[in-house]
C-alpha atoms as a PDB file:
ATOM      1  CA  UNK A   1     -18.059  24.766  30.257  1.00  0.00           C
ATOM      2  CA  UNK A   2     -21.563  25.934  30.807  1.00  0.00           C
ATOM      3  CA  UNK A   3     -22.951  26.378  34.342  1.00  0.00           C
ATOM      4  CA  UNK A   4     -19.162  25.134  35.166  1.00  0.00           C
ATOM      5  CA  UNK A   5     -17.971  28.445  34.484  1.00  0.00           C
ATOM      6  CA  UNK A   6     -18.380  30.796  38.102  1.00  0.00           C
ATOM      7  CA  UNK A   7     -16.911  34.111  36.824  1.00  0.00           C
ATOM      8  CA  UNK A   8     -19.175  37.141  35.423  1.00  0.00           C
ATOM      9  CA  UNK A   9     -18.704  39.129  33.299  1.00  0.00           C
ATOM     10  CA  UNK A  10     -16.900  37.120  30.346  1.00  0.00           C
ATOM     11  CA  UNK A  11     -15.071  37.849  27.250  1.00  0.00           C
ATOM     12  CA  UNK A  12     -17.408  35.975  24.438  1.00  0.00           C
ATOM     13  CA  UNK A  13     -16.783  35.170  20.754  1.00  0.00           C
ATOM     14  CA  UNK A  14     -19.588  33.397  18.669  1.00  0.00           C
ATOM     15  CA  UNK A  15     -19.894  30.387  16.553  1.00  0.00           C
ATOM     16  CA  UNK A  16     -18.455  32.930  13.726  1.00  0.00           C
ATOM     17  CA  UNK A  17     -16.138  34.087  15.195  1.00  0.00           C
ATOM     18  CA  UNK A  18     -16.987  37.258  15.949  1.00  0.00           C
ATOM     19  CA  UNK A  19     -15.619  39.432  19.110  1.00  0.00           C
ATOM     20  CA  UNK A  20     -18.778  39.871  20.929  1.00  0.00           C
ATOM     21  CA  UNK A  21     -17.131  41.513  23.788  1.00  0.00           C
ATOM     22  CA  UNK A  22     -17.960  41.354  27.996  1.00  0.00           C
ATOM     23  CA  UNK A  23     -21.618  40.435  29.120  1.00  0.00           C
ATOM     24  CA  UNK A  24     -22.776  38.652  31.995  1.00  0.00           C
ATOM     25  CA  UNK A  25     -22.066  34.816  32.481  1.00  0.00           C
ATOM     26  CA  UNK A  26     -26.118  34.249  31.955  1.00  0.00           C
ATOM     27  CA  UNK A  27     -26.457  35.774  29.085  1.00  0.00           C
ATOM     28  CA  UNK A  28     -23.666  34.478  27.552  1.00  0.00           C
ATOM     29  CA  UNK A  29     -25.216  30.696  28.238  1.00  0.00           C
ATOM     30  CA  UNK A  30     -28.466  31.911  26.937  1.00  0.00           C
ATOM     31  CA  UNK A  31     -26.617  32.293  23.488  1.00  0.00           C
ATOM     32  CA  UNK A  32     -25.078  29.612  23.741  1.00  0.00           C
ATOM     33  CA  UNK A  33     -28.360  27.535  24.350  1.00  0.00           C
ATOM     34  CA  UNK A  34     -30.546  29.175  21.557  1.00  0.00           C
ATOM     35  CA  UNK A  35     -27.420  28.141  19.498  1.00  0.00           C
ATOM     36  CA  UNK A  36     -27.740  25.202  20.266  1.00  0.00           C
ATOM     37  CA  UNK A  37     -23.974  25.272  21.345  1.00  0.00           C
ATOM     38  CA  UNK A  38     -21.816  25.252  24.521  1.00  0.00           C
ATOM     39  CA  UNK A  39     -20.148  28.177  26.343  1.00  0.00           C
ATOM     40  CA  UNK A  40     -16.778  26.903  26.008  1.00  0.00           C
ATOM     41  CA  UNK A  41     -14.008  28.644  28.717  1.00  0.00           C
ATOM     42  CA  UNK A  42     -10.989  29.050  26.523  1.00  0.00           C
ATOM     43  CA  UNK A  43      -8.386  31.369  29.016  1.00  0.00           C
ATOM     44  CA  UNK A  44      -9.542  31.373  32.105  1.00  0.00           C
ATOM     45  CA  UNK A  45      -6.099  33.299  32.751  1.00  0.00           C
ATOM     46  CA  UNK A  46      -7.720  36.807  31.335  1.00  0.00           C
ATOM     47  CA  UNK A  47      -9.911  39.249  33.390  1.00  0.00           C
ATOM     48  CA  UNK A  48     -12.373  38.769  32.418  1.00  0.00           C
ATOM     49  CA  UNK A  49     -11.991  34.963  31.140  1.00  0.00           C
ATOM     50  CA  UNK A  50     -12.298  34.322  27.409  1.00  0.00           C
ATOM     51  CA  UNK A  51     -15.021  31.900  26.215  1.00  0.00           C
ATOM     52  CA  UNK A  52     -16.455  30.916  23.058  1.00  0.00           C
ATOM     53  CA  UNK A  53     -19.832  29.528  21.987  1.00  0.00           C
ATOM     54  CA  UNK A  54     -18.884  26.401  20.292  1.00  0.00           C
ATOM     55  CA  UNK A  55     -19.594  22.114  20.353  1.00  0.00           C
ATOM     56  CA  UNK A  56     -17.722  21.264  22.829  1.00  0.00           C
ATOM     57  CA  UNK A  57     -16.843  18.017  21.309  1.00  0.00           C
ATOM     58  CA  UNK A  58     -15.707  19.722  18.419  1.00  0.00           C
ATOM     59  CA  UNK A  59     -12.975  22.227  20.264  1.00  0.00           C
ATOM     60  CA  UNK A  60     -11.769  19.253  22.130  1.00  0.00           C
ATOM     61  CA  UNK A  61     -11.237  17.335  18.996  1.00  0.00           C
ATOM     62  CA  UNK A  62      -9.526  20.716  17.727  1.00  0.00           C
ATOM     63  CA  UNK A  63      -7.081  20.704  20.925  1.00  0.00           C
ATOM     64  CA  UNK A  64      -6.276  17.603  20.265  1.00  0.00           C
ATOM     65  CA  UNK A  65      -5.302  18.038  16.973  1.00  0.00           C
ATOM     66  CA  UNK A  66      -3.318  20.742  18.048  1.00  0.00           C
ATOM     67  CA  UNK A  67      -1.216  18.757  20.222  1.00  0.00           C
ATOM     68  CA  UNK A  68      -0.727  16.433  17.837  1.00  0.00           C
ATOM     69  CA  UNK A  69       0.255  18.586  14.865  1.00  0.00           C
ATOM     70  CA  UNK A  70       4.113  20.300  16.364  1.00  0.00           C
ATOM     71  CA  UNK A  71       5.177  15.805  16.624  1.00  0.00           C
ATOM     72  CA  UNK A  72       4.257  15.437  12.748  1.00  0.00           C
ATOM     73  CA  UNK A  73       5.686  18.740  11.447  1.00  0.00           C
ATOM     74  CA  UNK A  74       8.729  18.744  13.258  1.00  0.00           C
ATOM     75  CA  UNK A  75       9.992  16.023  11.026  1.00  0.00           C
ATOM     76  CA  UNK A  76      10.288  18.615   8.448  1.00  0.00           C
ATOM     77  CA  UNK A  77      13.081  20.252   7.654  1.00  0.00           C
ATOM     78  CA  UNK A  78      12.969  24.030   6.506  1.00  0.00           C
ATOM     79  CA  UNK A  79      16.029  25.998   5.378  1.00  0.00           C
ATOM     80  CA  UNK A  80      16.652  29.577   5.455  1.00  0.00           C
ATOM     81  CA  UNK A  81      19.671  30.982   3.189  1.00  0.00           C
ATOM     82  CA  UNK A  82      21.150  34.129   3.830  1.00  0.00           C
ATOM     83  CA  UNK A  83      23.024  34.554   0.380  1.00  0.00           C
ATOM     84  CA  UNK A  84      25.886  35.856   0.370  1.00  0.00           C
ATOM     85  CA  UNK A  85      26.889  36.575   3.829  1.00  0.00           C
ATOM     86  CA  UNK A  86      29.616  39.233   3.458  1.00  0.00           C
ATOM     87  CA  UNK A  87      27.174  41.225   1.138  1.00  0.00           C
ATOM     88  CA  UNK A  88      23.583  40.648   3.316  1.00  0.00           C
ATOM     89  CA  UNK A  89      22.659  43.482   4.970  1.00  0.00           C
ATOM     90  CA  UNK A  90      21.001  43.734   8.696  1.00  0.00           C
ATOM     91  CA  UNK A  91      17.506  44.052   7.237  1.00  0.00           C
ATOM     92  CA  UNK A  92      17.786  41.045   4.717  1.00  0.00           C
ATOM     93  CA  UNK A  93      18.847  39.247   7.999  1.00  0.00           C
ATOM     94  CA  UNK A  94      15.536  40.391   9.386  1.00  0.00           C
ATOM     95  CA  UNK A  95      13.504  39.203   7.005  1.00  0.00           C
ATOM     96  CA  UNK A  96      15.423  35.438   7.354  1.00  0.00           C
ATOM     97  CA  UNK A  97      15.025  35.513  11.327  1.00  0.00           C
ATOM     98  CA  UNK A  98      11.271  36.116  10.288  1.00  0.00           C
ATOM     99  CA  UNK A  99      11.188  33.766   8.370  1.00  0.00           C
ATOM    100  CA  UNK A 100      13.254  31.026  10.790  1.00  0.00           C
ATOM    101  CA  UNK A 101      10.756  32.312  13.089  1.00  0.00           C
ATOM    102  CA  UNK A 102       7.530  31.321  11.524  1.00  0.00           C
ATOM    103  CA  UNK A 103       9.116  27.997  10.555  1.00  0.00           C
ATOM    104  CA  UNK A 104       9.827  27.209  14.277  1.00  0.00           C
ATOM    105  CA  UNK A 105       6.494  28.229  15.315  1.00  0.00           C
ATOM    106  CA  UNK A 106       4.745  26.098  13.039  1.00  0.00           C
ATOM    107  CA  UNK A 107       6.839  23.279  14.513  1.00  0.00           C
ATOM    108  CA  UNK A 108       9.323  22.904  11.555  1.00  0.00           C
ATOM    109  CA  UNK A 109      13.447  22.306  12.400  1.00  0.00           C
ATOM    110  CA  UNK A 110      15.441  25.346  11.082  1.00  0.00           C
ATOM    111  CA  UNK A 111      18.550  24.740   8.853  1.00  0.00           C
ATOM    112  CA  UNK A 112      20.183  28.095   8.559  1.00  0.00           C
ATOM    113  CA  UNK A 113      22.987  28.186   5.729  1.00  0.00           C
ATOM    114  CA  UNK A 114      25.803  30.968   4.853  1.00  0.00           C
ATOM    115  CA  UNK A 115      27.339  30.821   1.638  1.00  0.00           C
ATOM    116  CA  UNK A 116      30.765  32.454   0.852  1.00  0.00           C
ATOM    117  CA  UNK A 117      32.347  33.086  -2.734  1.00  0.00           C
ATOM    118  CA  UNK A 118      35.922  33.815  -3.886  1.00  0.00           C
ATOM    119  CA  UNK A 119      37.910  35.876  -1.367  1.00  0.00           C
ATOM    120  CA  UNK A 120      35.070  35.777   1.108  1.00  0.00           C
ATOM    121  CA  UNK A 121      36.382  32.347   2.157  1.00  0.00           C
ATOM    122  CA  UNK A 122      39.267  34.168   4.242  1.00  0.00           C
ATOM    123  CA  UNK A 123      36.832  35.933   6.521  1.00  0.00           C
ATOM    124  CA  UNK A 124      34.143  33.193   7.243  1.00  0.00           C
ATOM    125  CA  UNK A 125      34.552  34.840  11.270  1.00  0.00           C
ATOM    126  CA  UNK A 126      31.870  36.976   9.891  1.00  0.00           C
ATOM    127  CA  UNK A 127      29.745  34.510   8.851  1.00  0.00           C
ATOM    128  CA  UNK A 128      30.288  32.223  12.124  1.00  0.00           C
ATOM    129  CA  UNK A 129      29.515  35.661  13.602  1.00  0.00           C
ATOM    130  CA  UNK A 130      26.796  36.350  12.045  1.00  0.00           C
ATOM    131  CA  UNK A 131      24.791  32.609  12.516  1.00  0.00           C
ATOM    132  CA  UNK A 132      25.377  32.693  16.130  1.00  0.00           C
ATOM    133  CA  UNK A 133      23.559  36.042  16.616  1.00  0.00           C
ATOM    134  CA  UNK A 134      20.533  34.558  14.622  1.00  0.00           C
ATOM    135  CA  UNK A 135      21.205  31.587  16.353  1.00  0.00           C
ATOM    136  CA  UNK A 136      20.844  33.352  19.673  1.00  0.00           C
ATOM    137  CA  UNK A 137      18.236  35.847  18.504  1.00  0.00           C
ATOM    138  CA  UNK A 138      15.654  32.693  17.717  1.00  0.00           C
ATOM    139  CA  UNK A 139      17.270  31.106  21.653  1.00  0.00           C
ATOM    140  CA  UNK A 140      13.296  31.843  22.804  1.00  0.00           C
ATOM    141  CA  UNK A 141      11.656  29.361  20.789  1.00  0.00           C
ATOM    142  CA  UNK A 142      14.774  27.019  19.637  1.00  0.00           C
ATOM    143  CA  UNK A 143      17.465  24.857  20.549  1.00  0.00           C
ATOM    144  CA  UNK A 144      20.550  24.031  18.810  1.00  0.00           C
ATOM    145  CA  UNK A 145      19.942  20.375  17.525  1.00  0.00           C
ATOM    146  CA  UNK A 146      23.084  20.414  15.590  1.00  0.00           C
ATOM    147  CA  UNK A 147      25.735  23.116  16.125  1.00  0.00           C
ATOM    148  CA  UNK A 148      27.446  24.980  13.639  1.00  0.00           C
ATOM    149  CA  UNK A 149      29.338  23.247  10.994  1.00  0.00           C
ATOM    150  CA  UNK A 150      31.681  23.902   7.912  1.00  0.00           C
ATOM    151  CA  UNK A 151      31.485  21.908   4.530  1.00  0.00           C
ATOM    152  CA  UNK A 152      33.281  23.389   1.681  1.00  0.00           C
ATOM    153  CA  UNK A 153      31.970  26.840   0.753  1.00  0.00           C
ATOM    154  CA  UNK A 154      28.691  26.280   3.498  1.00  0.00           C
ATOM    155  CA  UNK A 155      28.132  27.085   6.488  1.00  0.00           C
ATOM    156  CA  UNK A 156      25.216  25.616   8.228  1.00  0.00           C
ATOM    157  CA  UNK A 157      23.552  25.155  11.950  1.00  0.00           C
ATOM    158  CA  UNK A 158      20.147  23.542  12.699  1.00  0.00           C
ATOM    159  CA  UNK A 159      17.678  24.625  15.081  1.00  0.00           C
ATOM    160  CA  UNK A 160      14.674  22.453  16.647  1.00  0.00           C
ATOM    161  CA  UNK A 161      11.622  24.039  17.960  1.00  0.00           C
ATOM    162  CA  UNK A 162      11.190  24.197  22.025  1.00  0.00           C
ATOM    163  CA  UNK A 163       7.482  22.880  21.993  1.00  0.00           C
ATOM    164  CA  UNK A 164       6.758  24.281  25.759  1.00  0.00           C
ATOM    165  CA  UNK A 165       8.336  27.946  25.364  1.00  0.00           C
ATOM    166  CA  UNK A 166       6.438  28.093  21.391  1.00  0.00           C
ATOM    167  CA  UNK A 167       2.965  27.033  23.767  1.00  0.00           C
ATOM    168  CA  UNK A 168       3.618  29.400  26.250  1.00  0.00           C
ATOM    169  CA  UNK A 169       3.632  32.158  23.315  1.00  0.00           C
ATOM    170  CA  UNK A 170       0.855  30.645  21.540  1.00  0.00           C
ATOM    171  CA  UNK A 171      -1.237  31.355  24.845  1.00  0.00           C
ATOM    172  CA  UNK A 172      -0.110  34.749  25.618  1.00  0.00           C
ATOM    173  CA  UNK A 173      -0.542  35.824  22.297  1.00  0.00           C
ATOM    174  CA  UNK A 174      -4.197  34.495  21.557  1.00  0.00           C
ATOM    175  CA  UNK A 175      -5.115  36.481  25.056  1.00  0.00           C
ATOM    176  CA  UNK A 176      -2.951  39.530  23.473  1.00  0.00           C
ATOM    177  CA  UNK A 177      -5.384  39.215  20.466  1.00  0.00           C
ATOM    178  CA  UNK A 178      -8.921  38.457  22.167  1.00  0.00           C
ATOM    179  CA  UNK A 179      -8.510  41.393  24.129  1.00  0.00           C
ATOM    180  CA  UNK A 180      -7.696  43.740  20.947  1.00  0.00           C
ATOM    181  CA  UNK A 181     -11.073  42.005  19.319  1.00  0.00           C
ATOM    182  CA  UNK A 182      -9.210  40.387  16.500  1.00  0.00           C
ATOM    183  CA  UNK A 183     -10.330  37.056  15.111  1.00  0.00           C
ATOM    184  CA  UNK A 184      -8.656  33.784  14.617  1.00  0.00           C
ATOM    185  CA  UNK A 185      -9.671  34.676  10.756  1.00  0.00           C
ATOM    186  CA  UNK A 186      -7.981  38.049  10.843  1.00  0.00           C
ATOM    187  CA  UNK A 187      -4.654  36.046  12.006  1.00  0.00           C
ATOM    188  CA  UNK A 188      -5.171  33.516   9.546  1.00  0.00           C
ATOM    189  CA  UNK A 189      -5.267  36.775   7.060  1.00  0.00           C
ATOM    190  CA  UNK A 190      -2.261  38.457   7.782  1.00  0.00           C
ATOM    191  CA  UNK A 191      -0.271  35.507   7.945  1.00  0.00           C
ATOM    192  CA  UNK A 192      -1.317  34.112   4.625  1.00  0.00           C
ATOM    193  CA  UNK A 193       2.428  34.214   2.476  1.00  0.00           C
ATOM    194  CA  UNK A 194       3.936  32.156   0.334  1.00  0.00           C
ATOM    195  CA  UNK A 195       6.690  29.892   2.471  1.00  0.00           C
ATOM    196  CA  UNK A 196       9.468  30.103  -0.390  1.00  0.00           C
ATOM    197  CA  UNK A 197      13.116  30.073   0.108  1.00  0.00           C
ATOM    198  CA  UNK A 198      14.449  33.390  -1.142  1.00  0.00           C
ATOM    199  CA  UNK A 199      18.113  33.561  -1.813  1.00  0.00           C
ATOM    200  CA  UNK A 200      19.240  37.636  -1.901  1.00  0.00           C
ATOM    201  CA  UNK A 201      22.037  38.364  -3.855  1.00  0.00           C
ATOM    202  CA  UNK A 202      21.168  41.772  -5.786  1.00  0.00           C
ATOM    203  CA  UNK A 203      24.768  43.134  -4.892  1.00  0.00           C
ATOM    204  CA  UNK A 204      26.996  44.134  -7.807  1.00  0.00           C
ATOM    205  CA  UNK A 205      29.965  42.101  -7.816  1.00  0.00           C
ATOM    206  CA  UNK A 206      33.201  44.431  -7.138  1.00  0.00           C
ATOM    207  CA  UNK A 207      35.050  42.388  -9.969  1.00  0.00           C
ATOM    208  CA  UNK A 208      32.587  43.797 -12.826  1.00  0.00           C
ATOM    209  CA  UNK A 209      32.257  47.465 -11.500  1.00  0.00           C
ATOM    210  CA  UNK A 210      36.323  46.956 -12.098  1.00  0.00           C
ATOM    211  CA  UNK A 211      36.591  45.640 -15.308  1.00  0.00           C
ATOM    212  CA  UNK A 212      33.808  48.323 -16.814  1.00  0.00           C
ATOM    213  CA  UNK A 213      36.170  50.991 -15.418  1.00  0.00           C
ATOM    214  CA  UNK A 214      39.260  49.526 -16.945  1.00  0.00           C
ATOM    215  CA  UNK A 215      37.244  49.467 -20.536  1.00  0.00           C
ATOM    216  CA  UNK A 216      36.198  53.591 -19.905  1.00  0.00           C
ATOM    217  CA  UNK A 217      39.497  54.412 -19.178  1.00  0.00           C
ATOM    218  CA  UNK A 218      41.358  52.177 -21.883  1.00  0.00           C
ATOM    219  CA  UNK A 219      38.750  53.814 -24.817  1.00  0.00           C
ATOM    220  CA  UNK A 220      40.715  55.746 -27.267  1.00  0.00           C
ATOM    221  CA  UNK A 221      39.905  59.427 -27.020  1.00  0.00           C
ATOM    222  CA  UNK A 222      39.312  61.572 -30.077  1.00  0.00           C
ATOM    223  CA  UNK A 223      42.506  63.891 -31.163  1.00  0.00           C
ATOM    224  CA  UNK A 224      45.978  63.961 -29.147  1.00  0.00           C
ATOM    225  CA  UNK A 225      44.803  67.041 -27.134  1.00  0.00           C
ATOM    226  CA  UNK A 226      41.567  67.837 -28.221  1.00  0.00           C
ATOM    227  CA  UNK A 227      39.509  70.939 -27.443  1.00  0.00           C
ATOM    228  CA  UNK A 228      35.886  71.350 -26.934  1.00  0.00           C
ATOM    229  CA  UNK A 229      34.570  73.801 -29.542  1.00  0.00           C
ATOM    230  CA  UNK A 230      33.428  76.359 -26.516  1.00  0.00           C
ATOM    231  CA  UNK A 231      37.118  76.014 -25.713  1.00  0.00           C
ATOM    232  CA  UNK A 232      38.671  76.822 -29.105  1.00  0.00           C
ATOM    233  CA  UNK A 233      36.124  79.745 -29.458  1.00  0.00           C
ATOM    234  CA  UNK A 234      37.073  80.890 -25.821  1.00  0.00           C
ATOM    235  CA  UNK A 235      40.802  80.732 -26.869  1.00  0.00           C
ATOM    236  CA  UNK A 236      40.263  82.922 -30.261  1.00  0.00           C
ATOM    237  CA  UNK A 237      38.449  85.707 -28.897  1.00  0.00           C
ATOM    238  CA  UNK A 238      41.307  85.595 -26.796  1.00  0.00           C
ATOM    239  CA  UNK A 239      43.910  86.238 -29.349  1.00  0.00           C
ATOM    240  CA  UNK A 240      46.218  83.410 -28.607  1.00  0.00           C
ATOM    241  CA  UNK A 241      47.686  81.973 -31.815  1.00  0.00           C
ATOM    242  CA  UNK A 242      48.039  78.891 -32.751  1.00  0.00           C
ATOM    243  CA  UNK A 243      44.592  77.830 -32.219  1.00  0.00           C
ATOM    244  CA  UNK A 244      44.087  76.970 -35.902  1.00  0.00           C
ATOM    245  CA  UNK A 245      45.935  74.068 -35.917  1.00  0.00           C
ATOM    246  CA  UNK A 246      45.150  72.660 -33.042  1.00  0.00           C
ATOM    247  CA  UNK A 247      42.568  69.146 -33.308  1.00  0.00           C
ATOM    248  CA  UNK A 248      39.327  70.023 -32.309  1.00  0.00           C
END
């Protein structure tokens, strides 16, 4: 902090948050003084270190609220449902390891849940399958907390978050994005959505498609062995007799 900090240049964003990019250690304090703020050293990990002109009391208040936060949140429990798991395709599973993904980084547990229906019941392998890739796809920020279980029609497994791994991730990323020039504001931004369980099942059950066949191919048709009229025209030019009677 201040006259602590020995490197020069620096990295610097302002009160507002705004990227003010590398200057000299000196000047940086200067700003810092006529704000009547503190040059803060945030990663001293980058070259050149990232600092911020901020009350110091304040960011250390904010750290510790950040360290605090992950204990509270973890007691909730989110839950991600893939639908119906022999009809989900690979991007709808995407968008749920997103979403398990976020969850887990916010410090939430993870209850994953497949759902079969009818004859999908005889190949659950798929399903089992198919958790224990997410399950090991999410194996950089989670833990199993409890392993994958059957009830009924369900199949569920529950992930916990891995505070240290999610920290180390926090960190590289926040040096990732001070280097780019993009805000903690612009973050904020693009991760502002709506947290609601979504439930995909826009597939057209095979059972339906069947039964509206069976009721086109069980309509009466018109006439014994009817002809189209460019048919019956086609057949009298032609010559062939007959064609009078015939059901048109």
């Amino acid at each position: 902090m201040n006259h602590e900090i020995r490197l020069s240049p620096v990295r610097v964003i302002d009160q507002n948050e705004k990227m003010l990019g590398e200057m000299p250690t000196d000047q940086a304090r200067e700003l810092a003084r006529q704000a009547g703020l503190d040059l803060v050293e945030i990663n001293a990990e980058t070259r050149p270190p990232l600092c911020k002109i901020t009350d110091y009391g304040k960011y250390k208040y904010e750290l510790s609220k950040k360290s605090k936060g992950p204990k509270q949140k973890s007691q909730e429990m989110k839950e991600v449902r893939l639908g119906r798991s022999m009809k989900i395709d690979d991007h709808d599973v995407e968008i749920r390891v997103n979403q398990a993904r976020r969850f887990l980084m916010e410090g939430h547990k993870v209850q994953i849940v497949a759902q079969f229906r009818g004859r999908e019941m005889a190949h659950k392998g798929i399903g089992i399958d198919r958790l224990r890739e997410i399950t090991e796809s999410l194996s950089d920020i989670s833990k199993i907390e409890t392993p994958l279980r059957s009830a009924g029609r369900r199949m569920n497994v529950i992930l916990a978050p891995e505070r240290q791994k999610i920290e180390q991730i926090k960190q590289r990323l926040e040096a990732e994005r001070a280097k780019a020039g993009i805000t903690e504001a612009e973050v904020a931004e693009d991760q502002d959505v709506d947290n609601v369980d979504v439930d995909l099942d826009d597939t057209v059950d095979v059972s339906e498609v069947d039964e509206e066949q069976a009721k086109k191919s069980s309509a009466p048709k018109k006439g014994g062995n009817a002809l189209s009229d460019d048919e019956a025209t086609a057949l009298a030019e032609a010559g062939i007799p007959g064609i009078e009677g015939r059901d048109l």
